[in-house]
Protein backbone atom coordinates (compact mmCIF):
# COMPACT_ATOMS: atom_id res chain seq x y z
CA UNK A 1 0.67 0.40 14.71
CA UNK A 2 3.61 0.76 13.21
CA UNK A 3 6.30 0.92 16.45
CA UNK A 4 9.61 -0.44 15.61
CA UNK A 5 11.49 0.53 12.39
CA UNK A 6 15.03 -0.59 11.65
CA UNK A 7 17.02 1.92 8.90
CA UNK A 8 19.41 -0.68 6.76
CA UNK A 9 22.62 0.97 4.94
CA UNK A 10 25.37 -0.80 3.75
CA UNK A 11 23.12 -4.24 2.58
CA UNK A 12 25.78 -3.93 -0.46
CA UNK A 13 28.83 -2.74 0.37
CA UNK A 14 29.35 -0.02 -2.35
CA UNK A 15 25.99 1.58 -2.54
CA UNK A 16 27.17 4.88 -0.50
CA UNK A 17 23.69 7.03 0.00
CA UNK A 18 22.38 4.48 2.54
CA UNK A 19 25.68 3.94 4.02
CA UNK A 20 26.08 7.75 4.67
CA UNK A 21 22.34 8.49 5.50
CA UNK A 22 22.64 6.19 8.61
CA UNK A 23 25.93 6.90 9.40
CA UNK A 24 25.23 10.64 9.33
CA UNK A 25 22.05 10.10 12.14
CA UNK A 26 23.85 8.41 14.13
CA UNK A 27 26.16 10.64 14.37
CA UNK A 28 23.61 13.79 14.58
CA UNK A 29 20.83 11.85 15.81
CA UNK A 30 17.14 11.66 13.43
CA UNK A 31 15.02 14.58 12.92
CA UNK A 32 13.49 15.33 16.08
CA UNK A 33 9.97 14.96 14.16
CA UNK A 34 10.97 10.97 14.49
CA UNK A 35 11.03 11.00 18.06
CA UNK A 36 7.86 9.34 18.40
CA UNK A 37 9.07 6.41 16.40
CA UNK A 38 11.32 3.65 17.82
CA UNK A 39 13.98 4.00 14.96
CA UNK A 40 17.30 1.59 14.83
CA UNK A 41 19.83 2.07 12.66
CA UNK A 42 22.02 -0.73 10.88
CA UNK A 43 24.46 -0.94 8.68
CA UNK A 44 24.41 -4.33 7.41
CA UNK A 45 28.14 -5.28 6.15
CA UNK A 46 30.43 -3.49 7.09
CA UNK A 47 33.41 -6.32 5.51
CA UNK A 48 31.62 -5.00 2.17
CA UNK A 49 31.81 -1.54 2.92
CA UNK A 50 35.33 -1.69 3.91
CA UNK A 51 36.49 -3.79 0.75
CA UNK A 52 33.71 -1.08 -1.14
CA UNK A 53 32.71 -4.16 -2.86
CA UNK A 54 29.13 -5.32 -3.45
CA UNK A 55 29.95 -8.19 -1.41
CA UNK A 56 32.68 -10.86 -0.41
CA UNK A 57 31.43 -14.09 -1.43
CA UNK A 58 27.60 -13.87 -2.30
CA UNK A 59 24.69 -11.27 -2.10
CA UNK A 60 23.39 -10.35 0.95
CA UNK A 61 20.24 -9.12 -0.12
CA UNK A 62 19.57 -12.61 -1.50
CA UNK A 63 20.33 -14.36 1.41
CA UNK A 64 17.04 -14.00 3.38
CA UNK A 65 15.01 -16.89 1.97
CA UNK A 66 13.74 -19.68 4.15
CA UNK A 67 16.13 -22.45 2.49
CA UNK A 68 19.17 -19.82 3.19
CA UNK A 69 18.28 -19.01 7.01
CA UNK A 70 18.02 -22.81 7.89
CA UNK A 71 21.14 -24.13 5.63
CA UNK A 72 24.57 -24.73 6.93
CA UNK A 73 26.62 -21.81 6.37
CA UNK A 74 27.76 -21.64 2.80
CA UNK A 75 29.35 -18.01 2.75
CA UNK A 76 30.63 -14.84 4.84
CA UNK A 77 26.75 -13.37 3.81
CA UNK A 78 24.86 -16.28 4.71
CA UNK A 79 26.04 -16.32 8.19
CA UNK A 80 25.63 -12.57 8.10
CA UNK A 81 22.32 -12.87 7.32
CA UNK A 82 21.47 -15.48 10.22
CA UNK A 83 22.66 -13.08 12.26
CA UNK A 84 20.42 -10.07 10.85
CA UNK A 85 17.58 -12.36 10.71
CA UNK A 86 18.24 -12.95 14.90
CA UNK A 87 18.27 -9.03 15.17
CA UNK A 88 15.67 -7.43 13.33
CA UNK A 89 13.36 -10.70 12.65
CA UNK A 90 12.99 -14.20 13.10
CA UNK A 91 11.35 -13.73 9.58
CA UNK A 92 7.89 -14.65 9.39
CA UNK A 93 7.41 -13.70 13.51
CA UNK A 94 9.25 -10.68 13.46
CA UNK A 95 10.08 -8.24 16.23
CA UNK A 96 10.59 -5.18 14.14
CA UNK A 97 7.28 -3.79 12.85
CA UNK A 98 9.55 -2.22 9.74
CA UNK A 99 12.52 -2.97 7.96
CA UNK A 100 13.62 -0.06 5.08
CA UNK A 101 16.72 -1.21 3.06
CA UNK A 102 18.39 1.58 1.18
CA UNK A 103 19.79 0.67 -2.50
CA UNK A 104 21.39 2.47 -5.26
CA UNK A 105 21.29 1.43 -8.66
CA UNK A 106 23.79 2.56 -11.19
CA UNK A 107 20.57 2.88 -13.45
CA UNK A 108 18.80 6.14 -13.89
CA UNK A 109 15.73 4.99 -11.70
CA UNK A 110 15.51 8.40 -10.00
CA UNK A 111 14.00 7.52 -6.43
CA UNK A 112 12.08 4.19 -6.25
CA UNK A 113 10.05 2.82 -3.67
CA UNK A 114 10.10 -1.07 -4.02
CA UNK A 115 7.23 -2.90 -2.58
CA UNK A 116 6.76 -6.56 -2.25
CA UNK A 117 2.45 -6.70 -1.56
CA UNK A 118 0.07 -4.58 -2.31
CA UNK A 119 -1.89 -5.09 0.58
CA UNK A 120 -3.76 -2.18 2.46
CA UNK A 121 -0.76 -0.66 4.43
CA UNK A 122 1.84 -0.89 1.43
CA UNK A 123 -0.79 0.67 -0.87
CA UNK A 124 -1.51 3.43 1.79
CA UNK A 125 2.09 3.89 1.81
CA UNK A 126 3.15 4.18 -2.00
CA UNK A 127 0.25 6.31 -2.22
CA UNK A 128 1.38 8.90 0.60
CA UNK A 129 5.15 8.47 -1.11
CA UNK A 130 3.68 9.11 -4.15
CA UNK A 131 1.63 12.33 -3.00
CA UNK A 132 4.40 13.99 -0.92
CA UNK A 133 6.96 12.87 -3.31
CA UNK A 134 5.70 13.15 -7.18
CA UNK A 135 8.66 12.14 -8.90
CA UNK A 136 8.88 9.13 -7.24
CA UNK A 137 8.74 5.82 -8.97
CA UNK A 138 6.44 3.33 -7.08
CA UNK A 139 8.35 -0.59 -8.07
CA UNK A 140 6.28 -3.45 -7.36
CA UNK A 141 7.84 -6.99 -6.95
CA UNK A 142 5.14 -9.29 -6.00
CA UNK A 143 5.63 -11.88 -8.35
CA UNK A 144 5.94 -14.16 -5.36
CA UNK A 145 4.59 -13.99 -1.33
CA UNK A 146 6.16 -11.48 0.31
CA UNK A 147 8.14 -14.20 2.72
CA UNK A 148 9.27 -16.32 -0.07
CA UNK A 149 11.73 -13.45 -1.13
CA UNK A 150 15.02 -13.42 -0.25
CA UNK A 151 15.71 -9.92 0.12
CA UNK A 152 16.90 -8.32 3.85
CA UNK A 153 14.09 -6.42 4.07
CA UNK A 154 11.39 -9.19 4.83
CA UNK A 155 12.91 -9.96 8.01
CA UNK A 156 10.29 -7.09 9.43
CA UNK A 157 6.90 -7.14 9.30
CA UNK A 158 6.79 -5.10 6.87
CA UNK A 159 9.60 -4.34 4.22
CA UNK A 160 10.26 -2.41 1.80
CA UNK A 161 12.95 -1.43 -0.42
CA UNK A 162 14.26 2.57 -1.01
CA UNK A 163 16.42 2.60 -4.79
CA UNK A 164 18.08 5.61 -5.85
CA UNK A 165 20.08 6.38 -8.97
CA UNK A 166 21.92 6.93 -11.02
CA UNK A 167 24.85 6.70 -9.23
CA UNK A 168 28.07 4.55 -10.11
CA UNK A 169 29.29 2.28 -7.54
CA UNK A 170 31.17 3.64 -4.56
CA UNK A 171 30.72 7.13 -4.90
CA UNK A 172 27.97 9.76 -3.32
CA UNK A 173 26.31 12.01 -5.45
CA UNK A 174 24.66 14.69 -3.62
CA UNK A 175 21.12 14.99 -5.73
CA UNK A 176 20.80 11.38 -5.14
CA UNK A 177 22.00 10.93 -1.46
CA UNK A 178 19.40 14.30 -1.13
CA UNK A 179 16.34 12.41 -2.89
CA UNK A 180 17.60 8.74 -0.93
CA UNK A 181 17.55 10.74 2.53
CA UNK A 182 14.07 12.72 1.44
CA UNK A 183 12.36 9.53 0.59
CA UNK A 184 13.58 7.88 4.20
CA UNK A 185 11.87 10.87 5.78
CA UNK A 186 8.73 10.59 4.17
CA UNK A 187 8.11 7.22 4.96
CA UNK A 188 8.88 8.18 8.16
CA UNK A 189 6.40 10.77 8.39
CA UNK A 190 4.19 8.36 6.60
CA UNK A 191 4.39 5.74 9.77
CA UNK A 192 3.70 8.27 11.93
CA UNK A 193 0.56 9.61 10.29
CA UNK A 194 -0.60 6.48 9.66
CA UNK A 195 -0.35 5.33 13.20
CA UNK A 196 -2.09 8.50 14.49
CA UNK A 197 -5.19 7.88 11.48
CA UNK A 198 -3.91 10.91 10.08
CA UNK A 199 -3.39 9.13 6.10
CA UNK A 200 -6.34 10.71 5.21
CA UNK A 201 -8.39 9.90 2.01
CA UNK A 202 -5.28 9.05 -0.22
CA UNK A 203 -5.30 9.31 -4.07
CA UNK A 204 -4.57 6.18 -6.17
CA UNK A 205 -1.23 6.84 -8.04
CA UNK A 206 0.75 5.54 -10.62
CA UNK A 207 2.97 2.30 -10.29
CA UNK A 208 4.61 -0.49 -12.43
CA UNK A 209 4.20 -4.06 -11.67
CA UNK A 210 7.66 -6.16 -12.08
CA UNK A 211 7.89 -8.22 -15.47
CA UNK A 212 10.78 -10.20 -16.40
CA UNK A 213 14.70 -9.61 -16.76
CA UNK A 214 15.53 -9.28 -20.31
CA UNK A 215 19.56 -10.64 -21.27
CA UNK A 216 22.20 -9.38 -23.67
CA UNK A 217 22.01 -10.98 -27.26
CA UNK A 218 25.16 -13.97 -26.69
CA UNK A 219 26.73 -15.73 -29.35
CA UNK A 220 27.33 -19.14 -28.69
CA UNK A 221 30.59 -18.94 -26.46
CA UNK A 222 28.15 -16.94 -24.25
CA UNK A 223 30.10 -13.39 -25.59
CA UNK A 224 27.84 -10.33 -26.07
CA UNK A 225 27.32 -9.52 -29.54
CA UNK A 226 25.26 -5.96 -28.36
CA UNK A 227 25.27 -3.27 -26.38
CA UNK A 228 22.31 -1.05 -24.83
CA UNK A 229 21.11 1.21 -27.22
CA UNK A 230 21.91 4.68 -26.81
CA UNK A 231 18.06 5.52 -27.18
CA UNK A 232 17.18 3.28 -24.29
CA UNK A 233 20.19 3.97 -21.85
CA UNK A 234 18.83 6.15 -18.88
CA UNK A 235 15.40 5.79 -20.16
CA UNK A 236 14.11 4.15 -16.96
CA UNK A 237 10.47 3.98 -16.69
CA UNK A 238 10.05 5.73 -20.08
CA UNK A 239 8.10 3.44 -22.47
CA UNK A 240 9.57 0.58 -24.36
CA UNK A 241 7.14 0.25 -28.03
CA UNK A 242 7.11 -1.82 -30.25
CA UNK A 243 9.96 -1.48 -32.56
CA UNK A 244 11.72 0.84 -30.67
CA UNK A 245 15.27 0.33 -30.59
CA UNK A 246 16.59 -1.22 -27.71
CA UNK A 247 20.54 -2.74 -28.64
CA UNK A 248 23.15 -1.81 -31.00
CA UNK A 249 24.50 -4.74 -32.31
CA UNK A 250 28.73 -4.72 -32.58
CA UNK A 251 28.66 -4.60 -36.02
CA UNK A 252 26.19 -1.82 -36.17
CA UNK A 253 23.14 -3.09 -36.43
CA UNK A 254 19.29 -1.87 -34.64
CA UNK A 255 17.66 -4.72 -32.44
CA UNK A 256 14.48 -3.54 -31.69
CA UNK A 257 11.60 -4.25 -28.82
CA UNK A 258 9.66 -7.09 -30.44
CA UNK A 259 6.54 -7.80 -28.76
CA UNK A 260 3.13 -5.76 -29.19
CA UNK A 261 2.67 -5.07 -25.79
CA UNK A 262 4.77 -1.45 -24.39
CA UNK A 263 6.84 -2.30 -21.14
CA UNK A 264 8.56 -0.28 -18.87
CA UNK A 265 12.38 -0.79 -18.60
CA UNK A 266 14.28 -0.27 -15.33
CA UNK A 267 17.56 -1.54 -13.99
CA UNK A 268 18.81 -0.43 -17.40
CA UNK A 269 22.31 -1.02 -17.62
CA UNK A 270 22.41 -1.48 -13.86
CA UNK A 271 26.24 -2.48 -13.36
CA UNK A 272 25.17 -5.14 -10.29
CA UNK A 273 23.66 -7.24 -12.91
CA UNK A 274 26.47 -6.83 -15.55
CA UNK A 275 27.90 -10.48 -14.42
CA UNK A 276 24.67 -12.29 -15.37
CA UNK A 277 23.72 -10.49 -18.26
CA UNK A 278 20.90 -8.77 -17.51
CA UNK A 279 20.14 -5.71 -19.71
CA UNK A 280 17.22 -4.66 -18.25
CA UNK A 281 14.10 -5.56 -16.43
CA UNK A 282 10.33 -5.02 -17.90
CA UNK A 283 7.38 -3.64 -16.33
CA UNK A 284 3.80 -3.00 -16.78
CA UNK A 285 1.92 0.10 -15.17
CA UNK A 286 -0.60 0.08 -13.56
CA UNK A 287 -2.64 2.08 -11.15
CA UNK A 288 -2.52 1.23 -7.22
């Protein structure tokens, strides 16, 4: 049974959809359909949200490993995140059955469900997301055990990750604040079908398994010497072949996707990750 369910916004400060979806229900309330669900809503940091930065000193949504929760307090987000953890965890003996985090990404992503196990009740859910939501993307991160992860999310039970985009940083869009709120409803209606056996004999659907992060080409005094190319920017989830190009070099100049296998790029261009160089993340598909 799925009873508790906390509703994150605001886990980075300038990531609006999330911070507007909860503050608009609590405001107006949830849809009355919810009613049988013991919903909280949180907005995680609010210092963020009022500097509409990312965050003040270091990422909140990586702050939820073990090693962090049991440190001394190195940052204004580490000692957030002790204090989250008290609230909606401890992790790994939780008191809230679900924790959903709500994300945007600057990348064209669409709406993504991210998922850190593919055990039964995550595959039942991508599955109903999947079915009452078709142009979803189904994300799945479980390179490592689901408590080993640092993100806010795993302080619950169960966690999971909502990512909506494009849209640039501190701003709402309406299409995606529509899709973020419409895929917080289904799994909604999701929990409470499955906890009345209602699920039903789902279909297995389409989803892409988390690769690695691939960097910008850097010269030696770590400078960029490419850009994304214009024939992979907003191509999330849209095959990466061989040869295909994926930067244009400063000078002009094709560098194309190497490798044999295909992949499937997200987080392209994603302007969180701009800092560290990150051009895009890979994927494989695969059918849950």
């Amino acid at each position: 049974m799925i009873k508790s369910i906390a509703l994150v916004g605001g886990t980075h400060g300038n990531e609006m959809s999330g911070i507007q979806l909860i503050q608009n229900w609590e405001n107006q309330g949830t849809p009355s359909r919810f009613d049988l669900l013991d919903i909280s809503l949180y907005t995680a940091n609010p210092a963020a949200i009022a500097a509409n930065t990312r965050f003040l000193e270091e990422d909140l949504n990586r702050q939820f490993t073990h090693a962090a929760l049991e440190e001394a307090t190195s940052s204004q987000e580490n000692e957030l995140a002790k204090t989250i953890n008290q609230q909606l965890g401890p992790k790994g003996a939780s008191v809230t059955d679900l924790v959903v985090d709500i994300h945007n990404t600057t990348s064209h992503m669409g709406a993504t469900l991210i998922i850190l196990d593919t055990s039964d009740f995550y595959v039942q859910m991508a599955r109903y997301v999947k079915q009452h939501m078709p142009e979803s993307n189904i994300l799945v991160e479980d390179e490592k055990a689901y408590l080993d992860h640092g993100y806010l999310c795993t302080t619950g039970k169960y966690g999971v990750m909502i990512e909506v985009g494009a849209q640039p940083q501190g701003v709402l869009r309406e299409d995606v604040f529509l899709s973020t709120q419409k895929m917080a409803e289904v799994l909604l209606d999701f929990c409470i079908a499955f906890n009345n056996n209602e699920c039903g004999d789902l279909p297995p659907c389409e989803a892409f398994r988390l690769g690695e992060n691939i960097s910008f080409p850097l010269d030696e005094d770590g400078n960029r010497t490419a850009m994304i190319h214009h024939a992979l920017q907003d191509s999330d989830f849209v095959p990466l072949v061989t040869g295909a190009p994926m930067f244009r070099t400063f000078d002009g100049k094709d560098i194309v996707w190497p490798r044999e296998e295909t992949t499937y790029p997200h987080f392209i261009n994603e302007a969180a990750y701009n800092k560290l160089h990150v051009a895009f993340a890979t994927s494989t598909l695969f059918t849950l």
